[in-house]
Protein backbone atom coordinates (compact mmCIF):
# COMPACT_ATOMS: atom_id res chain seq x y z
CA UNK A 1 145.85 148.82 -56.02
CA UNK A 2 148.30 146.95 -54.07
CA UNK A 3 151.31 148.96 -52.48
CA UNK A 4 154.72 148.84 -54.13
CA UNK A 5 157.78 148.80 -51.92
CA UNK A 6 160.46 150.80 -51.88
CA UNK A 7 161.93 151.72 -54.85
CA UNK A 8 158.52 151.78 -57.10
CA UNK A 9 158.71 152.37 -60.90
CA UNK A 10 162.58 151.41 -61.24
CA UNK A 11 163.27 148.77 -64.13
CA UNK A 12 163.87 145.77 -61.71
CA UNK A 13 160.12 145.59 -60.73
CA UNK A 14 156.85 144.70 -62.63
CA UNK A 15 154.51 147.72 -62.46
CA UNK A 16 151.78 148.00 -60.17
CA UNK A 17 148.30 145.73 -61.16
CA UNK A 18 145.01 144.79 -59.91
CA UNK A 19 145.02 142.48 -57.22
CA UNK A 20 143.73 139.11 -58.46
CA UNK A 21 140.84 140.01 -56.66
CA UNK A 22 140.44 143.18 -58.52
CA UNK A 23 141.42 141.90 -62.24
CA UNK A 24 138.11 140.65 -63.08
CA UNK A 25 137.04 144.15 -62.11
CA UNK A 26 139.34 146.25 -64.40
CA UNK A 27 138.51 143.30 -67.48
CA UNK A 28 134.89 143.64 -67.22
CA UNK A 29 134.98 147.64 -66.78
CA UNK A 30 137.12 148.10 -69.37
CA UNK A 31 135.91 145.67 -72.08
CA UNK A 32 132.39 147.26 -71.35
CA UNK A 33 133.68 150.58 -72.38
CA UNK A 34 135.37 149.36 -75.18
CA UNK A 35 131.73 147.75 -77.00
CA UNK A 36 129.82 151.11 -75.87
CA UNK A 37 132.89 153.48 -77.26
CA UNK A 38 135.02 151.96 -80.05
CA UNK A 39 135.00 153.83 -83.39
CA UNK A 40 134.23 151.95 -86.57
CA UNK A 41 136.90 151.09 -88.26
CA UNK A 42 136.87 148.65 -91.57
CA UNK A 43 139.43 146.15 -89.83
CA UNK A 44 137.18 145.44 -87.18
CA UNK A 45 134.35 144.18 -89.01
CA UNK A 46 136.05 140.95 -89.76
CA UNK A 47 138.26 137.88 -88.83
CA UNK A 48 140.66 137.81 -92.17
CA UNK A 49 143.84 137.68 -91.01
CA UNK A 50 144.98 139.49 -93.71
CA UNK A 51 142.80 142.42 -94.00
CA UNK A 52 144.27 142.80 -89.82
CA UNK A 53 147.61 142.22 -91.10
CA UNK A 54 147.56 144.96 -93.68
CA UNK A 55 145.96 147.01 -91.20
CA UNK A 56 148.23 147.08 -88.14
CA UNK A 57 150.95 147.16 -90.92
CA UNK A 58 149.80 150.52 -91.94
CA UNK A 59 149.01 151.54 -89.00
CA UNK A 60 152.90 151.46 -87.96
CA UNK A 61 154.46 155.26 -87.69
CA UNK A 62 150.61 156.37 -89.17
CA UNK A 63 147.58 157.81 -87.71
CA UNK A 64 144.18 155.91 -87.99
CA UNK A 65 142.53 159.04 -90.11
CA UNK A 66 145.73 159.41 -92.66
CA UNK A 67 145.43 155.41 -92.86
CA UNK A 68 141.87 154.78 -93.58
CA UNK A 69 141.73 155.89 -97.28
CA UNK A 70 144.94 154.10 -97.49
CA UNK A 71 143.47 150.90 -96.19
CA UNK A 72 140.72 151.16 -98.14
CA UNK A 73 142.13 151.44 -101.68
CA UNK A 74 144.93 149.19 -100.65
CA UNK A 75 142.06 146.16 -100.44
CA UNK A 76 140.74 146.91 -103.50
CA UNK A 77 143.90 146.73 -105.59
CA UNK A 78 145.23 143.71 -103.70
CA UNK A 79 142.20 142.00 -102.37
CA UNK A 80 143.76 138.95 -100.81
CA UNK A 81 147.26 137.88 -99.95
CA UNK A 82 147.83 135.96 -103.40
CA UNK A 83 146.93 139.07 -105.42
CA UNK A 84 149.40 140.67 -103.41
CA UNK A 85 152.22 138.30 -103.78
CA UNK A 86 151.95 138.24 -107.28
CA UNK A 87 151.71 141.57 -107.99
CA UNK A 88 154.85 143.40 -109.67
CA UNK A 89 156.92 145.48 -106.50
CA UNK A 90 156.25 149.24 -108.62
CA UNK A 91 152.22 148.50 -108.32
CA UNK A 92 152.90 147.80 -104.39
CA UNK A 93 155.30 150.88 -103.83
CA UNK A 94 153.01 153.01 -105.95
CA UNK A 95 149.86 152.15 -103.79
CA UNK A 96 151.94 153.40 -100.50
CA UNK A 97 153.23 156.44 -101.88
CA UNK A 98 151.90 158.72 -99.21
CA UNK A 99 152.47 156.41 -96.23
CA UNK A 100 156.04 156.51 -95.83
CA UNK A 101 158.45 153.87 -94.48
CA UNK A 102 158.12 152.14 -97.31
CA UNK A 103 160.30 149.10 -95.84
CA UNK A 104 156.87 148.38 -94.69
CA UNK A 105 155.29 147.88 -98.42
CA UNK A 106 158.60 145.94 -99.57
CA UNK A 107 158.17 143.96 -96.67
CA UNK A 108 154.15 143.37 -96.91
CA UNK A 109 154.83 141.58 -100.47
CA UNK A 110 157.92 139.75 -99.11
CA UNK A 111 155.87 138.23 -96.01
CA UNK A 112 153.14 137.48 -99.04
CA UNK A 113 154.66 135.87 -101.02
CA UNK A 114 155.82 133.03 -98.11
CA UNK A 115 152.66 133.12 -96.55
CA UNK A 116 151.79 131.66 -100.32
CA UNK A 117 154.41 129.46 -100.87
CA UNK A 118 155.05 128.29 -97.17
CA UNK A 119 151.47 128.60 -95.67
CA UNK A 120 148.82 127.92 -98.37
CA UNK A 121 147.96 131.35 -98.66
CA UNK A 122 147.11 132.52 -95.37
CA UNK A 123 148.73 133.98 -92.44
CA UNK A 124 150.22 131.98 -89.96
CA UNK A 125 148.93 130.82 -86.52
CA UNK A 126 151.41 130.11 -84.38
CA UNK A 127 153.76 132.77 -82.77
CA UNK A 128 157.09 131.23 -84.29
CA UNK A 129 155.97 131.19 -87.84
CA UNK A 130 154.72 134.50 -88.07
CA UNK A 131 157.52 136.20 -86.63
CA UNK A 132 159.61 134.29 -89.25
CA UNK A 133 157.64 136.80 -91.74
CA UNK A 134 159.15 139.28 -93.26
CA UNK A 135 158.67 142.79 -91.27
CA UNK A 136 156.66 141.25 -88.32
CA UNK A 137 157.48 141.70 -85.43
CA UNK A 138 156.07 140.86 -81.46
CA UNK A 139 153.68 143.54 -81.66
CA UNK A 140 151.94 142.42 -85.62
CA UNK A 141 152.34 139.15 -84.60
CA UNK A 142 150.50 139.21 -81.73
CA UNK A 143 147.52 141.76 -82.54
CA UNK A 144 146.77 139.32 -85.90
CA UNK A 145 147.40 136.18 -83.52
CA UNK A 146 144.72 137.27 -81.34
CA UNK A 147 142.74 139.36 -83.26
CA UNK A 148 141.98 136.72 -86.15
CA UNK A 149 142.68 133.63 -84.33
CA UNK A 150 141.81 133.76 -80.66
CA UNK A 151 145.08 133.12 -79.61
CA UNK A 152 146.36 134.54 -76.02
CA UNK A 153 149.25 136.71 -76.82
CA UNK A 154 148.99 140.35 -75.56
CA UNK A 155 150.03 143.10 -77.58
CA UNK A 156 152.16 146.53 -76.51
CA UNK A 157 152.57 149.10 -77.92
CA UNK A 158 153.24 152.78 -77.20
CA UNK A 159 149.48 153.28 -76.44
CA UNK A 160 149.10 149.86 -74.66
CA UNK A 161 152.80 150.59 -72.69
CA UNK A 162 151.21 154.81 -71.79
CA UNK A 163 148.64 153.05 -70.11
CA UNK A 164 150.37 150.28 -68.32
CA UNK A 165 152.90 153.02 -67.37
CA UNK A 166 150.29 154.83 -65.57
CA UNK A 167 148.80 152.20 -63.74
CA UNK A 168 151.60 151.58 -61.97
CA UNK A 169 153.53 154.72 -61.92
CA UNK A 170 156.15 153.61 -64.06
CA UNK A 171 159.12 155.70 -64.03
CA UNK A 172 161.72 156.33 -66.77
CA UNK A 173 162.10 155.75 -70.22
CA UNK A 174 159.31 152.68 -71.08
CA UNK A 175 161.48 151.91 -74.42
CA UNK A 176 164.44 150.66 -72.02
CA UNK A 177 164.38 146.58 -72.54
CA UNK A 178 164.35 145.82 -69.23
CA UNK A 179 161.46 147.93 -68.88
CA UNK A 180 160.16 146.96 -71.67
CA UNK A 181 160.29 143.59 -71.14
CA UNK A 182 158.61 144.47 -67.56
CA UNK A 183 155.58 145.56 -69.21
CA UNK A 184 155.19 142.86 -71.38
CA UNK A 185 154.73 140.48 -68.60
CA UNK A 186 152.27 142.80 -67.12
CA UNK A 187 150.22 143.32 -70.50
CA UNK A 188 150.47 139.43 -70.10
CA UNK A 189 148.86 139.64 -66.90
CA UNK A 190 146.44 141.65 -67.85
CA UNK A 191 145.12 140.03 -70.99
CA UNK A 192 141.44 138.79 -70.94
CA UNK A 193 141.68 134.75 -71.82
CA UNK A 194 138.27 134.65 -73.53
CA UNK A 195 138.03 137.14 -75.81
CA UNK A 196 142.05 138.27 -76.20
CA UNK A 197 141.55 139.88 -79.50
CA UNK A 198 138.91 142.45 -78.11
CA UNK A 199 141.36 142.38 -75.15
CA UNK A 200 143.89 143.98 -77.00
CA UNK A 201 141.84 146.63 -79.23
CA UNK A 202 140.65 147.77 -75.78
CA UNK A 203 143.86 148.70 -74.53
CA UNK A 204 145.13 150.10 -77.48
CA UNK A 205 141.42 152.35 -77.80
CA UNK A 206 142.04 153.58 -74.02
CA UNK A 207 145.89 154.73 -74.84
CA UNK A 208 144.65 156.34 -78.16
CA UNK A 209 140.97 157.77 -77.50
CA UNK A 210 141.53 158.71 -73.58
CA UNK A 211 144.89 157.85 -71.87
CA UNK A 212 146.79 160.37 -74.50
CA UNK A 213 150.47 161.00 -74.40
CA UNK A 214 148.84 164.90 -73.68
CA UNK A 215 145.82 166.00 -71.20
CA UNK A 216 144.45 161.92 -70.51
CA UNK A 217 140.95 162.44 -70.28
CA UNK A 218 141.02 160.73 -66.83
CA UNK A 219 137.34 161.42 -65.79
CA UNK A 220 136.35 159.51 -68.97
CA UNK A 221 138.66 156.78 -68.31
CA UNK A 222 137.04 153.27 -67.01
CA UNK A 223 139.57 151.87 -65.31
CA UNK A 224 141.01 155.43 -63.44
CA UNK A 225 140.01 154.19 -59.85
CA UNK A 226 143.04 151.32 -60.58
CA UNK A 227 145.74 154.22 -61.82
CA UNK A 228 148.40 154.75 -59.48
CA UNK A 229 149.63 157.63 -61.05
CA UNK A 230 146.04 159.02 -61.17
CA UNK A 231 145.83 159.11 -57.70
CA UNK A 232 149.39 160.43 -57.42
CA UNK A 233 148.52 163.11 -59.83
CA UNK A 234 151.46 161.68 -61.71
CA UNK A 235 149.93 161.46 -65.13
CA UNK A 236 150.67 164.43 -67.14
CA UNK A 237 154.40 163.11 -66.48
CA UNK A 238 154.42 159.54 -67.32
CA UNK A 239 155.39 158.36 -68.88
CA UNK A 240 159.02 159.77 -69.29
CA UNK A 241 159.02 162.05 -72.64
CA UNK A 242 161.98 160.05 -74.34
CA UNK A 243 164.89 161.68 -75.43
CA UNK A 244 164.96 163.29 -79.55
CA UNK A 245 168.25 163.19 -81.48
CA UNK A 246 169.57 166.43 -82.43
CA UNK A 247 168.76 167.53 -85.80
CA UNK A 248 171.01 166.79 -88.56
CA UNK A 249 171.11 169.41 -91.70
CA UNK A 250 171.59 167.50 -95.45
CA UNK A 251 172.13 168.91 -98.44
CA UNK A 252 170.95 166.96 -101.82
CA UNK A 253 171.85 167.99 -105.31
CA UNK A 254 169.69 166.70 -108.25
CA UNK A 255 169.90 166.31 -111.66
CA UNK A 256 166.58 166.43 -114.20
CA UNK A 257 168.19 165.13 -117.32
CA UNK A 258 165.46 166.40 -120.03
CA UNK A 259 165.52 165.56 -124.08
CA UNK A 260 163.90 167.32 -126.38
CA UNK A 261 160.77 164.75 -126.42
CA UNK A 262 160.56 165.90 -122.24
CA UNK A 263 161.62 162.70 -121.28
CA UNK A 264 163.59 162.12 -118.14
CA UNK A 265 165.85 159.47 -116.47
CA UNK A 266 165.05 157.91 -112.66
CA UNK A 267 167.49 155.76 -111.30
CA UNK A 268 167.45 152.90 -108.55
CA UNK A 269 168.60 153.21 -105.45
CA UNK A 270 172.82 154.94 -105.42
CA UNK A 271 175.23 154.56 -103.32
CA UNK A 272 176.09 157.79 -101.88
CA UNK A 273 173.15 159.58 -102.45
CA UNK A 274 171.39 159.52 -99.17
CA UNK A 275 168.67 157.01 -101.31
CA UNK A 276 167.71 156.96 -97.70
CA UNK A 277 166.09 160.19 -97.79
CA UNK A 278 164.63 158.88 -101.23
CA UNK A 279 162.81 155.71 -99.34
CA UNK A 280 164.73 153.60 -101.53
CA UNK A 281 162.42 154.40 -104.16
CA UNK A 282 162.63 155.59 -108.22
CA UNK A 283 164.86 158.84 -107.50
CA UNK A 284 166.47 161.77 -110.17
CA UNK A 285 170.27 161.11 -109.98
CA UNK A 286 171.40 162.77 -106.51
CA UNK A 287 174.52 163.13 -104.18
CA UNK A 288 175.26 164.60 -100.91
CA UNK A 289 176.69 167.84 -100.93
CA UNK A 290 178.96 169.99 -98.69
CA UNK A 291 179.98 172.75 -101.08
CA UNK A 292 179.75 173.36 -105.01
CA UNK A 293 176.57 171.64 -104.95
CA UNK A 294 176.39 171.76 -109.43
CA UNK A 295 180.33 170.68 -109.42
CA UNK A 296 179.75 167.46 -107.00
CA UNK A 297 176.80 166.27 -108.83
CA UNK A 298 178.35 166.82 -112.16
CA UNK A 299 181.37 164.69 -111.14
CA UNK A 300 178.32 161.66 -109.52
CA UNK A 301 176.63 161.60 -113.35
CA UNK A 302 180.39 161.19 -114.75
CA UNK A 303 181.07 158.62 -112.24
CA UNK A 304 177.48 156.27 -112.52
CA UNK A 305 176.00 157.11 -115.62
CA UNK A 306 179.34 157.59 -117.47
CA UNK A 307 178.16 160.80 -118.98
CA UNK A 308 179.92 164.43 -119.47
CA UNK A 309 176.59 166.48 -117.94
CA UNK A 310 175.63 169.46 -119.77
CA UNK A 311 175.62 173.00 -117.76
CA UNK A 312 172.53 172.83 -115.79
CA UNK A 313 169.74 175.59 -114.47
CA UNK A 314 169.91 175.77 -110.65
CA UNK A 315 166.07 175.63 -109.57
CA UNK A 316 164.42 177.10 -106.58
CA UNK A 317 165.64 174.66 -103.52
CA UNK A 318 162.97 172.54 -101.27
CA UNK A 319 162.50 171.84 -98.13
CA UNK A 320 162.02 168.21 -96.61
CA UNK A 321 162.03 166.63 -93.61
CA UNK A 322 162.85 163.13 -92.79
CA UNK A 323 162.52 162.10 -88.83
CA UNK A 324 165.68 164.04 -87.25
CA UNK A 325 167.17 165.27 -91.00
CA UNK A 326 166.20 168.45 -92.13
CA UNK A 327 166.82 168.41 -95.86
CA UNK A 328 167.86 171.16 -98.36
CA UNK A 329 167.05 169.96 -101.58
CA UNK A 330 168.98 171.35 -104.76
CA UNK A 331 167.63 170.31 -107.84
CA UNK A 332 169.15 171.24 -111.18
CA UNK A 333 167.56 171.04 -114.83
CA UNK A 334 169.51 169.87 -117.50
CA UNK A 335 168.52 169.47 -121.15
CA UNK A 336 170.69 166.41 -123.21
CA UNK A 337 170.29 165.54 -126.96
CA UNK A 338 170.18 162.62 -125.83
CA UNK A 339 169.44 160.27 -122.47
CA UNK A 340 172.20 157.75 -121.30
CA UNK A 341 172.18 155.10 -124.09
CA UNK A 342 170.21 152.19 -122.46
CA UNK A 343 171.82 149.10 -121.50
CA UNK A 344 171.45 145.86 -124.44
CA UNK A 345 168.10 144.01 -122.90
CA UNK A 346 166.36 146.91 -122.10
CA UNK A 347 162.72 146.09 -121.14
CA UNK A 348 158.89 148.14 -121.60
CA UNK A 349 156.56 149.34 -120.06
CA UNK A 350 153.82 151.66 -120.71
CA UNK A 351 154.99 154.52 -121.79
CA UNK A 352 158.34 154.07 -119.95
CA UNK A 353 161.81 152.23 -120.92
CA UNK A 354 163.47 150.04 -117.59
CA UNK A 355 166.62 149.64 -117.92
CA UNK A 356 168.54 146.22 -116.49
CA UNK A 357 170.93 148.53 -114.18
CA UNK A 358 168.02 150.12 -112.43
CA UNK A 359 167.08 152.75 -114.61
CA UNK A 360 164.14 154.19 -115.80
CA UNK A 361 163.31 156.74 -118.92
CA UNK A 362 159.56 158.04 -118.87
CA UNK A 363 158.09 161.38 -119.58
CA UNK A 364 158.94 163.93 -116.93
CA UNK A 365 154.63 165.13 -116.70
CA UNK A 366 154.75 161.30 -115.68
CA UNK A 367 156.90 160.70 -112.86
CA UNK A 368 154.54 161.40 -110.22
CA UNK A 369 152.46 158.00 -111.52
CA UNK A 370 155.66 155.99 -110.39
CA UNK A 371 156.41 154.94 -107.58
CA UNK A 372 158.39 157.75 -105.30
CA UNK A 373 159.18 159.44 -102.41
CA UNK A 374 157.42 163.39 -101.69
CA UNK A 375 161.28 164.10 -101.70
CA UNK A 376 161.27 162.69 -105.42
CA UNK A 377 158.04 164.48 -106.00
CA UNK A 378 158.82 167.88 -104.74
CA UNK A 379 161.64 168.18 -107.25
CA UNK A 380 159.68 166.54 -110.36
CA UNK A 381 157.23 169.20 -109.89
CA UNK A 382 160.08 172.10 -109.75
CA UNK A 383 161.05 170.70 -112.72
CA UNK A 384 158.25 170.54 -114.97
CA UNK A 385 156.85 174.02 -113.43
CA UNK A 386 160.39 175.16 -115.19
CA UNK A 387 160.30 173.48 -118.46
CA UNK A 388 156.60 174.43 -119.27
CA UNK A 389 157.74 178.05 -118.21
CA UNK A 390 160.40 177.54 -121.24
């Protein structure tokens, strides 16, 4: 490794690299270990752009086990990007539900749909057009770009920038842009012309199988003679752990409106009712709540369903967790004669009525088939526990 000047690992400077005359070195080393030691994963037995698209799509915020099975099911419902384009957004959603961030699905069959109608059906291959997809970003773009297509673009991520970190002894919070932007040009650098694709899945296998954020398995690692922090015995503290948000306490009050037949109501996404913590998904009526939990969410189904609610039964609360929110939720059953009359032009489905206004009467044993969040799910299941106690 060459020597740094003064003032090593601050944003202004490029992190340490192989000297030129060392880079052909660290390629060959490290895309040797990567054929003798990469798992098998479906993704990387082919070339379709899409099947690498959906992949590093899920693979966003998810681990590689939890997104396998996932993956898996995902191209069997919606083999190609037409079938997913013109399939109706619930079937999407509803083949996510587990995954989370479901911006991600939304934006999957968004990005489909012009990759149809703008790009005869297949994904992109030039850097411009496929970041004017919906829900790619650098990163997507440039793992399908290489991965599918050849093309030279080097990806980073937090495994590719936890190795790049440590190789030069990179200081500081990686996620600041100028440091960001630092590493980008080095993963640039870096990035094997010839085989680009392989190029990248190599540096993201060493930051996920060996350079971990915990205990890097350094003695394992091909490339450890070129670390600088290695050999400063720097690596169990690069890079810098970044700083968490303090945790933010939410209270959610829900109403199970239940007729006689055991039918329910789900509603679209409402204003005010932290739909955020419902993924912007099929949700119970809800509100935020400070105090008089029943009382505020009374006065919401006056206010958007333009009902008088009947006294409900206060079930046993849930816990849920969203990133920094820790949520208390407060679900309450309450029986009607009668659900909200349903708008004139009401629509069918199954054994479901959608309303035009974003609403939604099925059975309440058949919520969990629709598309919703584990918040959603957690109360649903409250509920019915309670009726069939009744």
């Amino acid at each position: 490794m060459s020597r740094r000047p003064r003032g090593a690992g601050s944003a202004a400077e490029p992190p340490v690299v192989p000297r030129p005359a060392q880079l052909q070195e660290f390629r060959r080393n490290l895309l040797a270990w990567f054929h003798a030691h990469k798992r098998a994963l479906p993704w990387r037995e082919t070339r379709d752009p899409y099947r690498i698209w959906i992949s590093e799509v899920m693979l966003q915020q998810t681990r590689v086990a939890a997104a396998l099975p996932y993956y898996r099911r995902f191209q069997a419902r919606f083999p190609n990007v037409r079938a997913l384009a013109r399939a109706p957004e619930r079937d999407v959603l509803q083949a996510w539900v587990g995954l989370g961030y479901y911006s991600r699905a939304r934006n999957l069959q968004r990005a489909a749909w012009e990759m149809v109608h703008r790009h005869s059906g297949r994904f992109p291959q030039t850097l411009e057009a496929a970041l004017a997809l919906p829900g790619v970003g650098r990163y997507t773009a440039a793992a399908v770009l290489s991965i599918a297509y050849d093309v030279p673009l080097a990806v980073l991520d937090g495994n590719v920038a936890r190795v790049l970190a440590r190789l030069g002894a990179v200081r500081g919070d990686l996620r600041d842009p100028r440091r960001w932007k630092l590493l980008e040009a080095a993963a640039q650098h870096l990035l094997g012309r010839t085989a680009p694709g392989d190029w990248n899945q190599a540096m993201m296998e060493l930051g996920a199988t060996v350079c971990t954020p915990r205990a890097p398995s350094c003695s394992a690692c091909p490339v450890s003679k070129f670390c600088r922090a290695r050999a400063l015995n720097l690596q169990a503290s690069i890079p810098a752990p970044r700083k968490k948000r303090g945790p933010e306490d939410v209270r959610l009050a829900a109403a199970v409106l239940l007729d006689a037949r055991g039918y329910t109501l789900l509603v679209g996404p409402e204003p005010g009712s932290g739909n955020g913590l419902f993924s912007r998904m099929w949700q119970f009526p809800a509100v935020r709540v400070k105090a008089s939990p029943e009382a505020s969410l009374r006065l919401h189904l006056r206010n958007t369903l333009r009902i008088e609610p009947p006294s409900g039964f206060a079930l046993a609360p849930a816990r849920h967790t969203v990133t920094y929110r820790r949520v208390t939720l407060l679900p309450y059953l309450m029986p009607v004669e009668k659900l909200p009359e349903a708008p004139l032009g009401a629509a069918r489905t199954e054994n479901a009525r959608i309303e035009p206004g974003g609403r939604v009467r099925l059975p309440l044993s058949g919520v969990e088939r629709w598309p919703i969040s584990s918040a959603t799910r957690k109360i649903a299941r409250r509920a019915l526990a309670a009726a069939e106690s009744k």
